[in-house]
N, C-alpha and C. Protein backbone atom coordinates (compact mmCIF):
# COMPACT_ATOMS: atom_id res chain seq x y z
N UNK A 1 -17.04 2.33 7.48
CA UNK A 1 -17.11 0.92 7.12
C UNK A 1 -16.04 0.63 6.07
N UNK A 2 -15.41 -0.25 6.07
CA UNK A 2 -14.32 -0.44 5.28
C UNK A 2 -14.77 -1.42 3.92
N UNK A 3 -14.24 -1.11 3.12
CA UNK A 3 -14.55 -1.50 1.33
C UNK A 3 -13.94 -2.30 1.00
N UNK A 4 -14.38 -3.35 0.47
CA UNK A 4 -13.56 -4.66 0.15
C UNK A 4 -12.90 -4.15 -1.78
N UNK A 5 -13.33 -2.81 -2.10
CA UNK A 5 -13.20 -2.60 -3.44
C UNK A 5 -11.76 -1.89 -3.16
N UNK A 6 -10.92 -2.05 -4.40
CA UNK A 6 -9.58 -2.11 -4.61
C UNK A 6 -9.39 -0.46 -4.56
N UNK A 7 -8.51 0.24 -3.63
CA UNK A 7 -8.34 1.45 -3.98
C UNK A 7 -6.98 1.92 -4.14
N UNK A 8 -6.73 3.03 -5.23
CA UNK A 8 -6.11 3.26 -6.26
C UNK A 8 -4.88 4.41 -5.53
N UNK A 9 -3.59 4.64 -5.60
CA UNK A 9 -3.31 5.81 -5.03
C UNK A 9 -1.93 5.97 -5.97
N UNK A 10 -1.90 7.10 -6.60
CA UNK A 10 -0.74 7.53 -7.17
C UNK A 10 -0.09 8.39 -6.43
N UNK A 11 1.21 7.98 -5.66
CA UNK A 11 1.90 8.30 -4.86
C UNK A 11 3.61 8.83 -5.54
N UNK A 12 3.35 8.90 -6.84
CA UNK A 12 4.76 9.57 -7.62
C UNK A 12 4.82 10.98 -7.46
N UNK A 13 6.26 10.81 -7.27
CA UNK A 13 6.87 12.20 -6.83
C UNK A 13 7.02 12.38 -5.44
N UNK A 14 6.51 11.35 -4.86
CA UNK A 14 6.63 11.67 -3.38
C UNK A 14 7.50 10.98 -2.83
N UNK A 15 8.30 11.83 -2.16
CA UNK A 15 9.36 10.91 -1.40
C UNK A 15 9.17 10.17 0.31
N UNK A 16 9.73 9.45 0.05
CA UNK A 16 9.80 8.49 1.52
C UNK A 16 9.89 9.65 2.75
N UNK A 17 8.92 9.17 3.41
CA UNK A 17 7.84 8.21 4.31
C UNK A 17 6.63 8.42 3.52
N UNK A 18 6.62 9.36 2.98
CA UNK A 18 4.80 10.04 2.59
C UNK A 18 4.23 8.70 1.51
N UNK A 19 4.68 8.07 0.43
CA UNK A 19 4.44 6.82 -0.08
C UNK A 19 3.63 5.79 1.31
N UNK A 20 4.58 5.73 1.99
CA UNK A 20 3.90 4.78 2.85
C UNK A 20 3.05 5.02 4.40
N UNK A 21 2.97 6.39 4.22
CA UNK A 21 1.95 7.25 4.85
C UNK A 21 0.78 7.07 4.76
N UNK A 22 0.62 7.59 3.07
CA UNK A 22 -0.40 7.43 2.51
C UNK A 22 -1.43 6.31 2.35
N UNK A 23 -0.68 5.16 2.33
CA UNK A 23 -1.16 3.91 2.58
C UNK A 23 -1.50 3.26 3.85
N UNK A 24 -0.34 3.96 4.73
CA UNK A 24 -1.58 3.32 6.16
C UNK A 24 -2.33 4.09 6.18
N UNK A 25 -2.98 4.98 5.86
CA UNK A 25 -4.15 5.89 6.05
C UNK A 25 -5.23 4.97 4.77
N UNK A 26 -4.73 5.10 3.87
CA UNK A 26 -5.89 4.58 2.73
C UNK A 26 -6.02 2.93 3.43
N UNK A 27 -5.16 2.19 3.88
CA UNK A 27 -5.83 0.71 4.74
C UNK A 27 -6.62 0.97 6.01
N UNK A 28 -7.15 1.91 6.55
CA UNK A 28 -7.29 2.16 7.67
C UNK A 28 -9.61 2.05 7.16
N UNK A 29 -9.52 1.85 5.73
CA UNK A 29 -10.60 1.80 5.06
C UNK A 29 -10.87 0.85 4.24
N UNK A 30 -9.50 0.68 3.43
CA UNK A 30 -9.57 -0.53 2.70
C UNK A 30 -9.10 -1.72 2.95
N UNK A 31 -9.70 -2.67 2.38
CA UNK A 31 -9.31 -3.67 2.50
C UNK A 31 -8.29 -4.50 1.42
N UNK A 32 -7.93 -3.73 0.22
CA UNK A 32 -7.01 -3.92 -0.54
C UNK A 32 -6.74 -2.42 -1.30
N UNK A 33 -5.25 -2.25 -1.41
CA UNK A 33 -4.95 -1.01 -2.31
C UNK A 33 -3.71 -1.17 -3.18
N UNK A 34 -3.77 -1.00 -4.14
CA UNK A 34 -2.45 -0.74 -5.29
C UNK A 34 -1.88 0.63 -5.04
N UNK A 35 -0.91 0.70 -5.16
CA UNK A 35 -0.36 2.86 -5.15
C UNK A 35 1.17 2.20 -6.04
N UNK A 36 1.31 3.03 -6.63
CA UNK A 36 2.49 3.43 -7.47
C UNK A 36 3.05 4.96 -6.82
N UNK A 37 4.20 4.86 -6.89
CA UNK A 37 5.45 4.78 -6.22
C UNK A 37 6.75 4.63 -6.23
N UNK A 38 7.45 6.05 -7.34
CA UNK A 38 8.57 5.89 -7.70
C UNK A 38 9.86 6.26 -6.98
N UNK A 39 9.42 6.65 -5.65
CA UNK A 39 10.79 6.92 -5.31
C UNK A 39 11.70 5.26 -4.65
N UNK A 40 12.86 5.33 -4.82
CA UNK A 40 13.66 3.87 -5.06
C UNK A 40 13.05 2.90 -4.05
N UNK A 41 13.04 3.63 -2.42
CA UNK A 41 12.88 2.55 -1.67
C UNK A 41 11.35 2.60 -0.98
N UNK A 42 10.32 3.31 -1.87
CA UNK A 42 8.95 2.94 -1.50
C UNK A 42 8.39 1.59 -1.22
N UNK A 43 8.70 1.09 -2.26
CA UNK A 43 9.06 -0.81 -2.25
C UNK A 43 9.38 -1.23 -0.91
N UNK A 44 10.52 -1.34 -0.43
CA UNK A 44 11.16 -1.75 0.68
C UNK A 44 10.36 -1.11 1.84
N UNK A 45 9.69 0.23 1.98
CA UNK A 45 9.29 0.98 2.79
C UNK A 45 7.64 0.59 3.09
N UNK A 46 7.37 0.10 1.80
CA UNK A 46 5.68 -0.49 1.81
C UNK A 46 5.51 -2.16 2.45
N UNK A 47 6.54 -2.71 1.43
CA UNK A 47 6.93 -4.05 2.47
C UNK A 47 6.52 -4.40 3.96
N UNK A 48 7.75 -3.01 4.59
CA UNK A 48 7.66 -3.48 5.80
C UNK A 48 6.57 -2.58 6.40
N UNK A 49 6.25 -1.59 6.09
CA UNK A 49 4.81 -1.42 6.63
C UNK A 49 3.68 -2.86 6.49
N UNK A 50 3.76 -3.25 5.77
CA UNK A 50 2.77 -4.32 5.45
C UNK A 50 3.58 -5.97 6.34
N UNK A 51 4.21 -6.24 6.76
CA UNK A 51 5.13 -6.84 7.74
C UNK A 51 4.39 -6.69 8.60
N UNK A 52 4.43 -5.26 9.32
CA UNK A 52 4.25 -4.80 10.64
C UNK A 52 2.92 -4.85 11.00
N UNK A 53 2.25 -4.63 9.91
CA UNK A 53 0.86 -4.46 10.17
C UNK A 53 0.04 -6.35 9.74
N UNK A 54 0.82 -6.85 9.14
CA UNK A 54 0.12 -8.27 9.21
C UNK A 54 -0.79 -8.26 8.04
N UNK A 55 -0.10 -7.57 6.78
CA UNK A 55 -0.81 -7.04 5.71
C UNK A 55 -0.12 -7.85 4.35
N UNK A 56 -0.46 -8.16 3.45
CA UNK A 56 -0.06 -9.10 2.35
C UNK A 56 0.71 -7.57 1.68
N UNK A 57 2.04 -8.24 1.22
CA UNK A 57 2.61 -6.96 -0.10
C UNK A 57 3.08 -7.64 -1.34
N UNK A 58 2.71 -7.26 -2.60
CA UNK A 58 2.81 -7.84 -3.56
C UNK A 58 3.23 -6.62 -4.82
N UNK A 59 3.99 -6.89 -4.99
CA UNK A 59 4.94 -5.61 -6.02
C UNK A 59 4.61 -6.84 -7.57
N UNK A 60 3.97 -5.49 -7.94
CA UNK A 60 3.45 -5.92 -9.30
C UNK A 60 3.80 -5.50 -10.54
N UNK A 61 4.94 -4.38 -10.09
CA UNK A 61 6.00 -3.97 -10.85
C UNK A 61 7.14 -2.91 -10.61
N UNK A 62 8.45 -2.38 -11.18
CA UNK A 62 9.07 -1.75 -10.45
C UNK A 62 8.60 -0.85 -9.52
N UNK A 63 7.46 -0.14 -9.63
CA UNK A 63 6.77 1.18 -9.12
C UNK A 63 5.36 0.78 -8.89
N UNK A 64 4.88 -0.80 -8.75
CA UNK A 64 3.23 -0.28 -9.05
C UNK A 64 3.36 -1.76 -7.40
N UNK A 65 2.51 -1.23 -6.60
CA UNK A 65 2.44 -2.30 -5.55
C UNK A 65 1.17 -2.87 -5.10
N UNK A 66 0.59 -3.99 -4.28
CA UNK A 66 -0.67 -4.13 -3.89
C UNK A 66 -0.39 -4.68 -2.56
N UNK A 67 -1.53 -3.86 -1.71
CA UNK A 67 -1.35 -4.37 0.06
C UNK A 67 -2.55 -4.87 0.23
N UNK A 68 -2.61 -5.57 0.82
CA UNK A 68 -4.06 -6.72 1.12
C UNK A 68 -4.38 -7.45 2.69
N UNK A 69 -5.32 -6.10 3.11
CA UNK A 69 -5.45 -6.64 4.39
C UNK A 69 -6.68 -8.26 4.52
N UNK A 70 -6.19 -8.99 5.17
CA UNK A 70 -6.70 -10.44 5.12
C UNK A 70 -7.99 -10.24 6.36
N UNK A 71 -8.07 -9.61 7.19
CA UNK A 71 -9.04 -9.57 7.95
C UNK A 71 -10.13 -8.71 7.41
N UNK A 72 -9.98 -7.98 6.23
CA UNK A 72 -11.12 -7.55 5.55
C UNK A 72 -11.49 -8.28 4.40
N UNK A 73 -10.44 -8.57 3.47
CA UNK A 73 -10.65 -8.77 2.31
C UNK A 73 -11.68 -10.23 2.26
N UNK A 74 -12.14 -10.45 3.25
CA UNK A 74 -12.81 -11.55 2.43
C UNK A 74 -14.33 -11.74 2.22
């Protein structure tokens, strides 16, 4: 059953794809998640995962992001 509660993923140190790996797996439950995420183009790489999937992306700072699926979250 998927959780409308915010889940958390520290994804530093990991380099691209695994950042945005990690996150379609953690949406596949949640219905909203933040992950931080320092390698350069995690950003750009979470984006368009969240594009593709019809998922809200909201960069909340250089490294810290939030994806928000709309067919759960409400």
């Amino acid at each position: 059953m998927p959780t409308n509660e915010p889940v958390h993923i520290d994804a530093r140190g990991m380099k691209c794809p695994w950042p945005a790996l990690r996150a379609a797996r953690t949406m596949r439950e949640a219905a909203v998640m933040t992950i931080e995420a320092d390698d350069p183009i995690a950003g750009r790489e979470l984006q368009a995962l969240a594009r593709q999937r019809g998922w809200s992306f909201e960069a909340l700072g250089t490294q810290h992001f939030q994806l928000r699926r709309h067919d759960l979250a409400e």
